[in-house]
Protein backbone atom coordinates (compact mmCIF):
# COMPACT_ATOMS: atom_id res chain seq x y z
CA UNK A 1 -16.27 -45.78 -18.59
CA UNK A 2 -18.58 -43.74 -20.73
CA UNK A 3 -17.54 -42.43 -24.17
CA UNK A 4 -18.78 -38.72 -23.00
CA UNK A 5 -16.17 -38.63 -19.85
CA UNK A 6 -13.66 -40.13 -22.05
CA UNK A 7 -13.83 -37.15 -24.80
CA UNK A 8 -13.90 -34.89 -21.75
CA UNK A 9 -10.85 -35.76 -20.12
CA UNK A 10 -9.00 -35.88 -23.79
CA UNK A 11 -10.33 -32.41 -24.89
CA UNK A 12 -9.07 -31.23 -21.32
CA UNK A 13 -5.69 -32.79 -21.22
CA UNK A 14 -3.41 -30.80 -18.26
CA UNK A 15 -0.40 -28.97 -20.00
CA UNK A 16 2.53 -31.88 -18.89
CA UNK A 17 -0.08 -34.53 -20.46
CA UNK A 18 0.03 -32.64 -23.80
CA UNK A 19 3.48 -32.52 -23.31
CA UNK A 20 4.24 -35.65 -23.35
CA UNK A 21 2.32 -36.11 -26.48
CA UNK A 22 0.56 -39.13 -28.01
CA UNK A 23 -0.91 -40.08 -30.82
CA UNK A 24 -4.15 -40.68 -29.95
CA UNK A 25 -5.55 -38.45 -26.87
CA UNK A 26 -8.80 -40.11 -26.72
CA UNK A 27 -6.33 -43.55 -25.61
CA UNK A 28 -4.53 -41.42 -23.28
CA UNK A 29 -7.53 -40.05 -21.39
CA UNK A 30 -8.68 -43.85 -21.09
CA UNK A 31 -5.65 -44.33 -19.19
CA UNK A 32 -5.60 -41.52 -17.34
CA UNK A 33 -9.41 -42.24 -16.00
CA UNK A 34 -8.59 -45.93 -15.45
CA UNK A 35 -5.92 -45.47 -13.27
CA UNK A 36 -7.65 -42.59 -11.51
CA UNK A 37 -10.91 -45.24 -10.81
CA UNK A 38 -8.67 -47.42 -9.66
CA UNK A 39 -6.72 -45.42 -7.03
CA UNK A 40 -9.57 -43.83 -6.03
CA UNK A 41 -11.47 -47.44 -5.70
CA UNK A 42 -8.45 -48.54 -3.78
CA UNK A 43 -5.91 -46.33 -2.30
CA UNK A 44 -3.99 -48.66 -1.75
CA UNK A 45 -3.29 -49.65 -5.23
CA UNK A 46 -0.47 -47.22 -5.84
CA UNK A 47 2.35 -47.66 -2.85
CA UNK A 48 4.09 -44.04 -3.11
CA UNK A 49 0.63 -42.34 -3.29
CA UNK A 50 -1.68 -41.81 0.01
CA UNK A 51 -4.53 -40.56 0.33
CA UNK A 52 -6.34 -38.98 3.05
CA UNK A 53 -10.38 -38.68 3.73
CA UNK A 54 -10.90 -36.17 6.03
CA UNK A 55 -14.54 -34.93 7.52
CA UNK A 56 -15.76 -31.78 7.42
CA UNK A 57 -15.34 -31.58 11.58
CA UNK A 58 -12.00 -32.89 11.51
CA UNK A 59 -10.51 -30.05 9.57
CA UNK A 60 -8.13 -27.61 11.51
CA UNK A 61 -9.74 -24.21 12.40
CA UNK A 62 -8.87 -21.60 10.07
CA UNK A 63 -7.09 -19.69 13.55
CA UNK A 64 -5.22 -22.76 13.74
CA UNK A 65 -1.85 -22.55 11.80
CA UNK A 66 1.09 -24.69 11.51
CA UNK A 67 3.58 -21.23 11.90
C-alpha cells in the first residue's frame, strides 16, 4: 500500500469515520484501504456484502424503469 494513498485516504476521512474518532488517522486509513483491497480482491470475503459487476450493455435502458 503506498504511503501517498495512505495520507490520502486519512486527510479525506468520510464524516461517520471522523466520528468515530481515533487517535491516529493515518492507522485508520490503513485499515480502511486494507479491507477495501481485500473485498474488492475477493468479494467474497465479507458474507453480508455483495457485489455486482455489471457491463456497460447489460445496464437497463434509461426508458426502462422499475415504477
Amino acid at each position: 500500500m503506498s504511503d501517498d494513498r495512505v495520507g490520502h485516504r486519512a486527510a479525506d476521512l468520510l464524516p461517520e469515520e471522523r466520528v468515530a474518532g481515533s487517535a491516529d488517522p493515518r492507522a485508520q486509513a490503513e485499515a480502511i484501504l486494507a479491507e477495501s483491497d481485500e473485498r474488492e480482491a475477493d468479494p467474497e470475503a465479507a458474507p453480508d456484502s455483495f457485489l455486482e459487476r455489471r457491463r456497460s450493455d447489460q445496464t437497463a435502458d434509461p426508458d426502462e424503469t422499475t415504477r
